[in-house]
C-alpha atoms as a PDB file:
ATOM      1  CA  UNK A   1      50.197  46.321  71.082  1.00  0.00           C
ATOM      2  CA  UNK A   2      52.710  43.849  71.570  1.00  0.00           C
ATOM      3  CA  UNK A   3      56.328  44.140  72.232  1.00  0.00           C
ATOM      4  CA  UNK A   4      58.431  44.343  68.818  1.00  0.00           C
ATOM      5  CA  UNK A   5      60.990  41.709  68.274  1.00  0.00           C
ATOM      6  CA  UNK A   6      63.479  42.098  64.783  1.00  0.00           C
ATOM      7  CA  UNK A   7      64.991  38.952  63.159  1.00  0.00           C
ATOM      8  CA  UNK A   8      67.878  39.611  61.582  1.00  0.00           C
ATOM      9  CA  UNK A   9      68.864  37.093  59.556  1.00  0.00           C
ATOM     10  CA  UNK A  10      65.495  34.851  60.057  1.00  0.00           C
ATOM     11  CA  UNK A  11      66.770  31.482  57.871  1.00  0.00           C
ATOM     12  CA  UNK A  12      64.243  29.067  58.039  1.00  0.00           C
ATOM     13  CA  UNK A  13      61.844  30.487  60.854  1.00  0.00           C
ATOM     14  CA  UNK A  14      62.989  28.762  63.204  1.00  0.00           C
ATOM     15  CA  UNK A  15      63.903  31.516  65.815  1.00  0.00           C
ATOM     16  CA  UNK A  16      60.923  33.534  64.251  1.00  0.00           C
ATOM     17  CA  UNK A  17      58.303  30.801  64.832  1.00  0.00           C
ATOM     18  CA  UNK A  18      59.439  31.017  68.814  1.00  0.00           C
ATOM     19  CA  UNK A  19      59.257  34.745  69.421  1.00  0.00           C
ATOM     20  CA  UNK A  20      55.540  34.895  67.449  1.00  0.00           C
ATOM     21  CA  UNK A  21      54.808  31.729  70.275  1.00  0.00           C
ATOM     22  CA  UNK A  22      55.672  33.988  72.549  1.00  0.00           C
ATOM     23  CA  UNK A  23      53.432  36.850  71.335  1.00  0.00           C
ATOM     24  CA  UNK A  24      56.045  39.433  70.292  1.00  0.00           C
ATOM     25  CA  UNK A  25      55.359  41.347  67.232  1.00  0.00           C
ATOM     26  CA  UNK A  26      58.030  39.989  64.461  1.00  0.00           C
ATOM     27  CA  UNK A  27      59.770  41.893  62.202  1.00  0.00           C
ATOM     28  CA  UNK A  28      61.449  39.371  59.934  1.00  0.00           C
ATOM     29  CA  UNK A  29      64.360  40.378  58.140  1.00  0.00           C
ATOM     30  CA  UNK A  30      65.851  37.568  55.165  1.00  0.00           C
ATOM     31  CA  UNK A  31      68.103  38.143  52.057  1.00  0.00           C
ATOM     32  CA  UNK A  32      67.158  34.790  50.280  1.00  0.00           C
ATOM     33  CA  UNK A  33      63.863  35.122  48.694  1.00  0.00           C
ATOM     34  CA  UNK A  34      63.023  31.367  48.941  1.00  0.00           C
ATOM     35  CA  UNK A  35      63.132  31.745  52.335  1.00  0.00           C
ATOM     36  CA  UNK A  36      61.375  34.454  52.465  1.00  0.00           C
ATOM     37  CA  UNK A  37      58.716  33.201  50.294  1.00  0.00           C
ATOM     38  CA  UNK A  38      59.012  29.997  52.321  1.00  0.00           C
ATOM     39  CA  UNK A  39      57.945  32.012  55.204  1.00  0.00           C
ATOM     40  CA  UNK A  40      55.081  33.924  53.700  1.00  0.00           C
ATOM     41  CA  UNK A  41      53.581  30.358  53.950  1.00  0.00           C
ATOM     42  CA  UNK A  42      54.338  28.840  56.987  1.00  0.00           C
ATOM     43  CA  UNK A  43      53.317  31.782  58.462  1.00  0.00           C
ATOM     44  CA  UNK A  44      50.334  33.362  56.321  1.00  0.00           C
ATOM     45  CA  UNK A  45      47.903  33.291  59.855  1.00  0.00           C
ATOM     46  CA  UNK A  46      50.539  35.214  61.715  1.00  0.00           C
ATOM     47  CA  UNK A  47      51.287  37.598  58.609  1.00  0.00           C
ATOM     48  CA  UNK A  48      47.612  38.446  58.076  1.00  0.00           C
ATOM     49  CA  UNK A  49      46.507  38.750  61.711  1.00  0.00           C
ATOM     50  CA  UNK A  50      49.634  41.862  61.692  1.00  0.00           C
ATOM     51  CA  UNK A  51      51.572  39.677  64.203  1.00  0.00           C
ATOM     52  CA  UNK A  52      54.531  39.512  61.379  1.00  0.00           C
ATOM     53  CA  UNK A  53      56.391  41.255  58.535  1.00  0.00           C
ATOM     54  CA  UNK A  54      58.875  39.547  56.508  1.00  0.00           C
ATOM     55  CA  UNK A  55      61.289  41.641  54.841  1.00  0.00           C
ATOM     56  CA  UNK A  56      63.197  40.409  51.675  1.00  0.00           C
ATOM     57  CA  UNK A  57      65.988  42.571  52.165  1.00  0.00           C
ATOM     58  CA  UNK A  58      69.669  42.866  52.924  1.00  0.00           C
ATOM     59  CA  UNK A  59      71.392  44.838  56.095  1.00  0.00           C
ATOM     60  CA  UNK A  60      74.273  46.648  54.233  1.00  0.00           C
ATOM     61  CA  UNK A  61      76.053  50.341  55.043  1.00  0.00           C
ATOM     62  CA  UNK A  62      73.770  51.570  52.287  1.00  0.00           C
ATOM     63  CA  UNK A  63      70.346  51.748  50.329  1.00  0.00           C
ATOM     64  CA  UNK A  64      70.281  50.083  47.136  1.00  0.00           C
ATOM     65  CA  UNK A  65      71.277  45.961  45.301  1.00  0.00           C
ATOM     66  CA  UNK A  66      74.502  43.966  45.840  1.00  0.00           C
ATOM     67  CA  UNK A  67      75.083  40.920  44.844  1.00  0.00           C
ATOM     68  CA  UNK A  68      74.141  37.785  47.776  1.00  0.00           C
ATOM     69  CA  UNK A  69      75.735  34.425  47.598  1.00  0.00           C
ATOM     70  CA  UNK A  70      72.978  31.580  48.191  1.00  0.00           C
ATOM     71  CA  UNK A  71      74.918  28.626  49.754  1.00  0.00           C
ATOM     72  CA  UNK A  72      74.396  24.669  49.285  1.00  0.00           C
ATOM     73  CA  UNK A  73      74.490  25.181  53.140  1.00  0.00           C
ATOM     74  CA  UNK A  74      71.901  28.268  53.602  1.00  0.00           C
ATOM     75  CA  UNK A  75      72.929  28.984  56.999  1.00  0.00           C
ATOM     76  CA  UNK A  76      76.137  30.057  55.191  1.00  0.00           C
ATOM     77  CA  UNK A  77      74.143  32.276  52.645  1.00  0.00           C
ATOM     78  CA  UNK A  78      76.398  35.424  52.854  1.00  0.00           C
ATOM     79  CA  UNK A  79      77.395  38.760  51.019  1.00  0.00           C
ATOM     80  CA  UNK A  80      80.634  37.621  51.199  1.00  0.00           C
ATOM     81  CA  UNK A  81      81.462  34.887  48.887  1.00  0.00           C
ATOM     82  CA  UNK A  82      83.969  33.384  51.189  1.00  0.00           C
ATOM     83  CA  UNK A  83      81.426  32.747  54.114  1.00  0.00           C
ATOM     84  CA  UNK A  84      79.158  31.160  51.204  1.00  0.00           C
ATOM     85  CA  UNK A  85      81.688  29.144  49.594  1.00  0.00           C
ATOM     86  CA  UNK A  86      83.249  27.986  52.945  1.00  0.00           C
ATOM     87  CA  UNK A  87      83.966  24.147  54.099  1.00  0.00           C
ATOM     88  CA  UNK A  88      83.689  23.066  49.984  1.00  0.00           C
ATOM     89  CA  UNK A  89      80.153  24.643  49.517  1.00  0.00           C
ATOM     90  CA  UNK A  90      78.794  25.610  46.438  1.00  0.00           C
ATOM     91  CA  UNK A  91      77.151  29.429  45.894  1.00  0.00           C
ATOM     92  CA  UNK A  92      75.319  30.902  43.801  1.00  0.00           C
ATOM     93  CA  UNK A  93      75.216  35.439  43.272  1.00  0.00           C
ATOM     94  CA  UNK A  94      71.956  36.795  43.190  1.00  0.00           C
ATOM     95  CA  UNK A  95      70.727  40.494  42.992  1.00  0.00           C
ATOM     96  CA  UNK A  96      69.235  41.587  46.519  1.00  0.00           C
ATOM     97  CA  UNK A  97      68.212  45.077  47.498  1.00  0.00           C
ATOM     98  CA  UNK A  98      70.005  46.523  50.695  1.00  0.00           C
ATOM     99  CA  UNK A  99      69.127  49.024  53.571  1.00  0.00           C
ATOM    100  CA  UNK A 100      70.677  50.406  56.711  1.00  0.00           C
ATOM    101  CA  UNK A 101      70.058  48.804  59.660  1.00  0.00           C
ATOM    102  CA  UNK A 102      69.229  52.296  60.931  1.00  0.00           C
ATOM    103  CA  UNK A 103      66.873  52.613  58.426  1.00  0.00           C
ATOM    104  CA  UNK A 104      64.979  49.568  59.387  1.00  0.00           C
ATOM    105  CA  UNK A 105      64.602  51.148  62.495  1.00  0.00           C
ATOM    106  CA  UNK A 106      63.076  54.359  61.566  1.00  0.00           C
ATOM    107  CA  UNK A 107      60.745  52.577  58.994  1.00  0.00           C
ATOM    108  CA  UNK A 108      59.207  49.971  61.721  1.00  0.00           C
ATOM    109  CA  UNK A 109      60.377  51.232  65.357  1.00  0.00           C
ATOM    110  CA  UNK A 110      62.600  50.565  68.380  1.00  0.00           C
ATOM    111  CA  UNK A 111      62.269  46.593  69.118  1.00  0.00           C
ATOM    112  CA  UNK A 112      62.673  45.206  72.901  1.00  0.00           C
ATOM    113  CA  UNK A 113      65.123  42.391  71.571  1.00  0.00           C
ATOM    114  CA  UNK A 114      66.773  42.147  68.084  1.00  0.00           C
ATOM    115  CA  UNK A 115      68.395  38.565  66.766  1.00  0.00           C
ATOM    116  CA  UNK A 116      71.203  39.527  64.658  1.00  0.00           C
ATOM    117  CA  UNK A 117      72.855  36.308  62.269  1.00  0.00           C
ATOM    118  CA  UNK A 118      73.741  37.619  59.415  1.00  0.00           C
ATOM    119  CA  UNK A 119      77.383  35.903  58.060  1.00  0.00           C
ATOM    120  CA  UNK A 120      80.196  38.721  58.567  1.00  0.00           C
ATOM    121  CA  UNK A 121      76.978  41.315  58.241  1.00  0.00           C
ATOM    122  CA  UNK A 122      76.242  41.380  61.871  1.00  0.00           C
ATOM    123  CA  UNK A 123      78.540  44.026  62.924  1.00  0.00           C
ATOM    124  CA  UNK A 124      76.614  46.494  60.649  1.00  0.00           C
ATOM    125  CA  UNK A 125      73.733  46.546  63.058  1.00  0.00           C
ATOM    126  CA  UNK A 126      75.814  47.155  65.760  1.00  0.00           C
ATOM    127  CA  UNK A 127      76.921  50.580  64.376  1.00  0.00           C
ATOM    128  CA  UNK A 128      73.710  51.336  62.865  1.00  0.00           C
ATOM    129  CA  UNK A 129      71.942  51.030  66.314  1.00  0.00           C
ATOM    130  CA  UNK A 130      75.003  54.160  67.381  1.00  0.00           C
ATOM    131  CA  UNK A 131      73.881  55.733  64.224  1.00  0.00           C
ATOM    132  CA  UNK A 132      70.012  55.967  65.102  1.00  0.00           C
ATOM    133  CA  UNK A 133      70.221  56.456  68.701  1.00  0.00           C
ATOM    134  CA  UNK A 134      68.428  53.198  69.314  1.00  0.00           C
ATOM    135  CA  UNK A 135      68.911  51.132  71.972  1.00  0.00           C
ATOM    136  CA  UNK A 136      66.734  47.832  72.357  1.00  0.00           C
ATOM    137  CA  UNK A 137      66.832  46.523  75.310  1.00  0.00           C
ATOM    138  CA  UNK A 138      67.932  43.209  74.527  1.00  0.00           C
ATOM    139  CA  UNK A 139      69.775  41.543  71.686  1.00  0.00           C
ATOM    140  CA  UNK A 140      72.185  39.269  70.681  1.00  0.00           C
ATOM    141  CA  UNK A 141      74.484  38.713  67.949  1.00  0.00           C
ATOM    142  CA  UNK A 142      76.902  35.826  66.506  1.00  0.00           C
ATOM    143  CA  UNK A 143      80.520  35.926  67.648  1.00  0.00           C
ATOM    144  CA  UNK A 144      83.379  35.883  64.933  1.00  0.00           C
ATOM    145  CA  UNK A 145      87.123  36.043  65.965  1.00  0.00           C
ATOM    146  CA  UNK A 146      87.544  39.470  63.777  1.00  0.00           C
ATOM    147  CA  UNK A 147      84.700  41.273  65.376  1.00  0.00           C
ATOM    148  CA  UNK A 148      83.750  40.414  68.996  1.00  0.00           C
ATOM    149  CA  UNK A 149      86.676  42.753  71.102  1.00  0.00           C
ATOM    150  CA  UNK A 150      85.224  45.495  68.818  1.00  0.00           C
ATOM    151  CA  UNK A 151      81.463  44.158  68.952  1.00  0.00           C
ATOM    152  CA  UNK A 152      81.461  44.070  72.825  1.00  0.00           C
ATOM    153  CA  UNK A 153      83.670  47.207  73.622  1.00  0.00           C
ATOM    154  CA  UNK A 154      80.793  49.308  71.150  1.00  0.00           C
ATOM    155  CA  UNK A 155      77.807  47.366  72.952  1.00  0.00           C
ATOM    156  CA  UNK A 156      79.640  48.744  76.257  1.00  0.00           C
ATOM    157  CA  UNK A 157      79.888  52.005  74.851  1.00  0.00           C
ATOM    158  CA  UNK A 158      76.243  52.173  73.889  1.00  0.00           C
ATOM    159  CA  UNK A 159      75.002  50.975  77.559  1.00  0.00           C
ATOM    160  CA  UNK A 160      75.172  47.549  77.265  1.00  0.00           C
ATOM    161  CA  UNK A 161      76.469  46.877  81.076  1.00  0.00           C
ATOM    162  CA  UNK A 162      75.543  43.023  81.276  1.00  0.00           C
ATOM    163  CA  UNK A 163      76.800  39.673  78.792  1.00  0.00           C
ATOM    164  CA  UNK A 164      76.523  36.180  78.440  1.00  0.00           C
ATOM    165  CA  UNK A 165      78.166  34.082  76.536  1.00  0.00           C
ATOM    166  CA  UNK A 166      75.546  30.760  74.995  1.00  0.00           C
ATOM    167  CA  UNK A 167      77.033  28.067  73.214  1.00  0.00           C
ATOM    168  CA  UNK A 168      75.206  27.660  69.966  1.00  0.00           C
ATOM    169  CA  UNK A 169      75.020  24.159  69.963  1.00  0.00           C
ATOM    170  CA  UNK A 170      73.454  23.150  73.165  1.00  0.00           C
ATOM    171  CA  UNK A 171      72.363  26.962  74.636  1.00  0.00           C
ATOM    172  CA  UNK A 172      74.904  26.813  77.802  1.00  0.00           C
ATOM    173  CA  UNK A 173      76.267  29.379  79.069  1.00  0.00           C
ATOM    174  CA  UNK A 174      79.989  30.148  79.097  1.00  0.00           C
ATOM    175  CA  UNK A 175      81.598  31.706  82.227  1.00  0.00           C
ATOM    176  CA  UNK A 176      84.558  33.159  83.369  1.00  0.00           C
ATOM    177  CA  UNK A 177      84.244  29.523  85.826  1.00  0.00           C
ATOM    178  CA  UNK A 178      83.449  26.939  83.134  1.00  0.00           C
ATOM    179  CA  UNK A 179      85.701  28.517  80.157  1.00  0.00           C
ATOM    180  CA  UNK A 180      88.666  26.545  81.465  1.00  0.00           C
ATOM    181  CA  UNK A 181      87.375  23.412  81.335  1.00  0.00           C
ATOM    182  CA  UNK A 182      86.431  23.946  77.385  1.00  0.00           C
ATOM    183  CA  UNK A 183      89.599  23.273  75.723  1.00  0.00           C
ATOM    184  CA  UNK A 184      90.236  19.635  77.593  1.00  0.00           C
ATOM    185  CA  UNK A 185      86.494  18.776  76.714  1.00  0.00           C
ATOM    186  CA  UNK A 186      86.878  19.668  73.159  1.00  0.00           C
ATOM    187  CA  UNK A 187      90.171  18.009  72.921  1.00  0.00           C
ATOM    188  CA  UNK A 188      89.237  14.630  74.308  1.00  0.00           C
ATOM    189  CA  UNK A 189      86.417  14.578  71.760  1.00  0.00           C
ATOM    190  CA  UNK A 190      88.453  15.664  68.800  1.00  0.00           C
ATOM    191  CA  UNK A 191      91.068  12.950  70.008  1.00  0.00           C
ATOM    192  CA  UNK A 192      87.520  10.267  70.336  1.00  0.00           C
ATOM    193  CA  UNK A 193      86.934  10.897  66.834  1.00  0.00           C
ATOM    194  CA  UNK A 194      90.246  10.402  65.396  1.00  0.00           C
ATOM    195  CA  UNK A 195      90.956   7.220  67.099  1.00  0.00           C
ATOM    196  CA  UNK A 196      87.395   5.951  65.758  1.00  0.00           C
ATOM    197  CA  UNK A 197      88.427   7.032  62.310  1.00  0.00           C
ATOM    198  CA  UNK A 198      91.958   5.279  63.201  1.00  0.00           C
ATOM    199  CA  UNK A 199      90.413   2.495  64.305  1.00  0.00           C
ATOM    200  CA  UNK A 200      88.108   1.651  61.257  1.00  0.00           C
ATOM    201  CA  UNK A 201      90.739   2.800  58.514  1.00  0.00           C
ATOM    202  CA  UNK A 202      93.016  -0.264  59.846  1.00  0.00           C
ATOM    203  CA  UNK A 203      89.932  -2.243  59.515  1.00  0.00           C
ATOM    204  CA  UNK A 204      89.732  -1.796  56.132  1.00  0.00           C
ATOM    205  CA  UNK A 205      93.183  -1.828  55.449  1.00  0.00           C
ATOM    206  CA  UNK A 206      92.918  -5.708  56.782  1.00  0.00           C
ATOM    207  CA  UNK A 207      93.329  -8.438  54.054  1.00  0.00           C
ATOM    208  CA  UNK A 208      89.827 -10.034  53.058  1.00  0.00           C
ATOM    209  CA  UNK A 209      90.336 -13.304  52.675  1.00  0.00           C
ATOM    210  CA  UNK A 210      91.596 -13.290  56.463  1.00  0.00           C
ATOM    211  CA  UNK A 211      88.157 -12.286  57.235  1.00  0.00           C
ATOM    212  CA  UNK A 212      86.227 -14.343  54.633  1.00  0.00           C
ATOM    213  CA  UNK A 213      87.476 -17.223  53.547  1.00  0.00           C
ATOM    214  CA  UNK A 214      84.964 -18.003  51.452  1.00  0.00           C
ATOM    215  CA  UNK A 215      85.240 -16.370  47.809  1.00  0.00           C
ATOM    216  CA  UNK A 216      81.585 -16.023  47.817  1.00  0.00           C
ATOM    217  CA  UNK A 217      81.617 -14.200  51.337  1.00  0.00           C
ATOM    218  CA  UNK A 218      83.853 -11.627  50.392  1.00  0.00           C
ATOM    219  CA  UNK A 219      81.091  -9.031  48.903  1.00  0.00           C
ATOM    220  CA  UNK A 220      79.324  -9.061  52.126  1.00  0.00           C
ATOM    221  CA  UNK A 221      82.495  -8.205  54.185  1.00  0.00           C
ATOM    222  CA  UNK A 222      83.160  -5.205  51.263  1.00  0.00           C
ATOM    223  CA  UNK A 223      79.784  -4.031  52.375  1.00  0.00           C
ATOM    224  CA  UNK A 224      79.809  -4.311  56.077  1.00  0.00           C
ATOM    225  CA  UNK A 225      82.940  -2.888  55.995  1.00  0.00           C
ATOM    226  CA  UNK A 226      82.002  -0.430  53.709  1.00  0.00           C
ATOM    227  CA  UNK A 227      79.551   0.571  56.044  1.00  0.00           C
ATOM    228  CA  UNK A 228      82.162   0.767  58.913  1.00  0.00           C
ATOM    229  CA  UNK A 229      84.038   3.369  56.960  1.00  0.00           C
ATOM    230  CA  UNK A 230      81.160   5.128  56.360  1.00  0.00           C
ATOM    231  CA  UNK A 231      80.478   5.232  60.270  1.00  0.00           C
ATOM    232  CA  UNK A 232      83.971   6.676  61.240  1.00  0.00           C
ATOM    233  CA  UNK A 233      83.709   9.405  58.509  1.00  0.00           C
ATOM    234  CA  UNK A 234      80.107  10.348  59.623  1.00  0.00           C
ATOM    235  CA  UNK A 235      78.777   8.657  62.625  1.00  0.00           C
ATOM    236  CA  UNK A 236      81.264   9.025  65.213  1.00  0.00           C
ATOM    237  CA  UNK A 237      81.275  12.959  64.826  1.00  0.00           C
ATOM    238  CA  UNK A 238      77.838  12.536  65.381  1.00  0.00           C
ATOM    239  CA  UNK A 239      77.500  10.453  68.050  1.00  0.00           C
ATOM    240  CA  UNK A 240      80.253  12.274  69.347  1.00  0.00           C
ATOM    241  CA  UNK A 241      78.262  15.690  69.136  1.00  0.00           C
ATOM    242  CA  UNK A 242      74.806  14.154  70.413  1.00  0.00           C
ATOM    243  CA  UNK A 243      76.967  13.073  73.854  1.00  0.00           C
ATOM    244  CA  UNK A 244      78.546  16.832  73.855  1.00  0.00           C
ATOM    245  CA  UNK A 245      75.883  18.815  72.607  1.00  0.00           C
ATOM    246  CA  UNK A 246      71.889  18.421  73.846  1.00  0.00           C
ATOM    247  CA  UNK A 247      69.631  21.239  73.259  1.00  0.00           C
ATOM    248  CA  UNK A 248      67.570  21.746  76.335  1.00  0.00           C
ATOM    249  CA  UNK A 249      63.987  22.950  76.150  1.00  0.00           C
ATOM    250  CA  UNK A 250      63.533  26.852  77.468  1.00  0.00           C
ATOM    251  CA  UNK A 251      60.039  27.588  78.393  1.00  0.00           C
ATOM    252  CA  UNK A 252      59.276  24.170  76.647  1.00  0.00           C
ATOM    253  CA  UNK A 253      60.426  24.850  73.518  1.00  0.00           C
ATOM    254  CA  UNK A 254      62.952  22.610  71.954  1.00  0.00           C
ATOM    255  CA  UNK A 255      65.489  24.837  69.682  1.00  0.00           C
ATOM    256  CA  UNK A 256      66.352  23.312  66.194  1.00  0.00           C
ATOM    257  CA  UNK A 257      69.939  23.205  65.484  1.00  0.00           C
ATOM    258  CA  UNK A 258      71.039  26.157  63.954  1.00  0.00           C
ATOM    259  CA  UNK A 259      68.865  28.286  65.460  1.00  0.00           C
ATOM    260  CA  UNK A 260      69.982  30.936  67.652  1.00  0.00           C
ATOM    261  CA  UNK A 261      67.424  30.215  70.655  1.00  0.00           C
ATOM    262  CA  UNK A 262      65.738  32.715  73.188  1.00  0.00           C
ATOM    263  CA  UNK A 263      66.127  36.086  74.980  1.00  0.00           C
ATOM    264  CA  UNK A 264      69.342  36.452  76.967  1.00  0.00           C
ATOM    265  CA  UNK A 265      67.004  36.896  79.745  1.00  0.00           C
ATOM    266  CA  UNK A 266      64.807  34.272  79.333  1.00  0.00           C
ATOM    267  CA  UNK A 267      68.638  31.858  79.884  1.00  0.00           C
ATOM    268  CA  UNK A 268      70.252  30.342  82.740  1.00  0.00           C
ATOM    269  CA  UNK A 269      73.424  31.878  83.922  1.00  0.00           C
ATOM    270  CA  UNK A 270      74.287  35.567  85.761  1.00  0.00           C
ATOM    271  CA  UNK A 271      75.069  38.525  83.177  1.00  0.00           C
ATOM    272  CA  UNK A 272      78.812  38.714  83.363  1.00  0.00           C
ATOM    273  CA  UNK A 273      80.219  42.669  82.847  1.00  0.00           C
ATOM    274  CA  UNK A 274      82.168  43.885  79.598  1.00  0.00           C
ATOM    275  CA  UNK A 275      85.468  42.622  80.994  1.00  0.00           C
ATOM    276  CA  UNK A 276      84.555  39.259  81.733  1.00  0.00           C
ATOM    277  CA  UNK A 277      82.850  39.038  78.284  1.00  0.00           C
ATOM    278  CA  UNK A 278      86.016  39.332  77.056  1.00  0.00           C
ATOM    279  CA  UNK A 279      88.178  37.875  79.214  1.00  0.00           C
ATOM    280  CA  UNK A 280      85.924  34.355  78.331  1.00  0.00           C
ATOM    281  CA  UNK A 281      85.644  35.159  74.475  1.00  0.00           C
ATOM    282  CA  UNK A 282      89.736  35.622  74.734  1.00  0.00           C
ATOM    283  CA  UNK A 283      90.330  31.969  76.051  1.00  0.00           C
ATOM    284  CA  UNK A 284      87.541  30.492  73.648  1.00  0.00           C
ATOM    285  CA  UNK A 285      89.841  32.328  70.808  1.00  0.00           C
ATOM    286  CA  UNK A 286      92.954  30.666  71.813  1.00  0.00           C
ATOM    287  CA  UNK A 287      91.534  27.567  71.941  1.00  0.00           C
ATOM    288  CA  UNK A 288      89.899  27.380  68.310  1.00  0.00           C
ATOM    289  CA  UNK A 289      93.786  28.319  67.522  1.00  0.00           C
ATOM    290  CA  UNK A 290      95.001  25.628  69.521  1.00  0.00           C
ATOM    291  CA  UNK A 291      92.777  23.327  68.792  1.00  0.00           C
ATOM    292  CA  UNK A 292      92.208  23.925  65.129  1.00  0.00           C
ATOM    293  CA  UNK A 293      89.700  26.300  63.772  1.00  0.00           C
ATOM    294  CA  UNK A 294      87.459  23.577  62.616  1.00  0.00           C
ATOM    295  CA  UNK A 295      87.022  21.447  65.863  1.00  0.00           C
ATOM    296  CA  UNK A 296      83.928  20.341  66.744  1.00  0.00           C
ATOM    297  CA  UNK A 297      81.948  22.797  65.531  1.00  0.00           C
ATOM    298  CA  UNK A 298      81.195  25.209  68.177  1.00  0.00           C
ATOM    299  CA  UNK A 299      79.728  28.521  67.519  1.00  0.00           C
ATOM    300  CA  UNK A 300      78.647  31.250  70.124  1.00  0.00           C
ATOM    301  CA  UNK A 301      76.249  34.094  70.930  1.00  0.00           C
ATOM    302  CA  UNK A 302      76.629  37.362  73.232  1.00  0.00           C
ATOM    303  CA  UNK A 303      73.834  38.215  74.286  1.00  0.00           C
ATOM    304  CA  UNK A 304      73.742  41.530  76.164  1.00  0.00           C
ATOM    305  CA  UNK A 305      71.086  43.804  78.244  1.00  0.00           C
ATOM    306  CA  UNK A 306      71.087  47.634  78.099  1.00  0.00           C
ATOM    307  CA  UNK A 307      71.890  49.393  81.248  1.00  0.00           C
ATOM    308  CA  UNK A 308      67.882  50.824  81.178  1.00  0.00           C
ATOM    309  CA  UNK A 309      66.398  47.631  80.733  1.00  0.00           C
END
């Protein structure tokens, strides 16, 4: 039989549709049912042939419903209304049903690798895998500033010996090396962007009739002008993040954005220990304080290897 793999938070299918291409078993695990139900039909082959199970179910501390907040941005679907409703998105409650993820074990087995992105969630896998003994050898989880001292020191303390740090948006790897080059980089960008928006605000803020003289030219200056607003409030944090930020292929696969991308294994980079885990994930803190908590956008994965594997 095929190793297991768990999805913990499988979104769209993205990371899902990878792991059945490279023939794990999938255990799928989704608190939105239109996703779920989404999935059911992208992936009826896979589903039928045994190769998948999508779960429409919650990871919470206990058995039973609580109420889910479906975001306008679904990545941001969360438990926790603030995580739904963050950045100016709109949520919606719904009534999901909820399980341990120790429970999940028990019910479908030990998986070699488990993908946990589940919204201010993810640390309740953590402590279920102490609760059930478990001990996959593989996983990864998201990083959040409240959780990840406490997230790595319990991986540690459940055998987790080896770490790496991935960028979210292009897969690199962050190292106790490259960390201090990360707050410069993300400043000069931030700084890129605000001159462009500079730049085109005192465009606008330019008399017409200097630039068209003509009475009858003056709607076609509102427009391309228009249209160079638009660009500095949209297109330069693009083009900006397209420069930064390209997603390289990993056993030919090119990863979606959003999606949470391959085995920690399967990644460049050496597995740094517990201390250098943290010791990066410290300075990466500092500088979302410094720099501003919204920035550019960055988000990060540890991924980390059991001590058996």
């Amino acid at each position: 039989m095929s190793e297991l793999v768990f999805d913990i938070g499988m979104h769209n299918g993205d990371d899902t549709a990878y792991y059945l291409a490279r023939g794990y078993r999938v255990v799928a695990v989704e608190a939105n049912p239109t996703m779920c139900a989404t999935a059911r039909e992208l992936f009826a082959d896979e589903i039928s042939a045994g190769q998948l199970s999508v779960r429409n179910v919650g990871i919470a501390e206990t058995r039973g419903e609580m109420d889910f907040w479906v975001s306008s941005q679904t990545e941001w679907s969360s438990f926790h209304a603030e995580n739904a409703t963050k950045g100016g998105a709109q949520a919606t409650s719904i009534r999901v049903e909820t399980m341990p993820f120790q429970q999940l074990i028990e019910e479908e087995g030990t998986p070699v690798f488990v993908k946990i992105d589940i919204e201010m969630n993810d640390s309740l896998c953590l402590r279920g895998l102490a609760a059930a003994g478990s001990r996959p050898a593989y996983l990864s989880i998201e990083v959040s500033h409240a959780h990840a001292d406490a997230d790595t020191k319990l991986l540690d303390s459940l055998g987790y010996r080896s770490f790496k740090c991935i960028r979210q948006n292009d897969l690199r790897e962050i190292t106790p090396r490259n960390v201090v080059y990360q707050e410069e980089s993300r400043r000069a960008l931030k700084g890129l962007e605000s001159l462009s928006q500079r730049l085109f605000s005192r465009i606008r803020q330019n008399d017409l009739r200097e630039i068209s003289p003509r009475n009858e030219d003056q709607e076609e200056s509102r427009r391309v002008l228009k249209g160079l607003e638009r660009l500095a409030r949209i297109g330069i944090r693009s083009v900006v993040r397209r420069l930064r930020y390209r997603r390289r292929p990993v056993n030919g696969w090119k990863f979606n954005p959003g999606s949470s991308g391959p085995l920690g294994l399967e990644l460049p980079g050496r597995w740094l220990t517990s201390d250098e885990m943290l010791s990066v994930w410290h300075q990466l803190a500092a500088y979302d304080l410094r720099l501003g908590a919204g920035g550019l956008g960055e988000w990060f994965d540890i991924h980390a290897a059991h001590e058996k594997s």
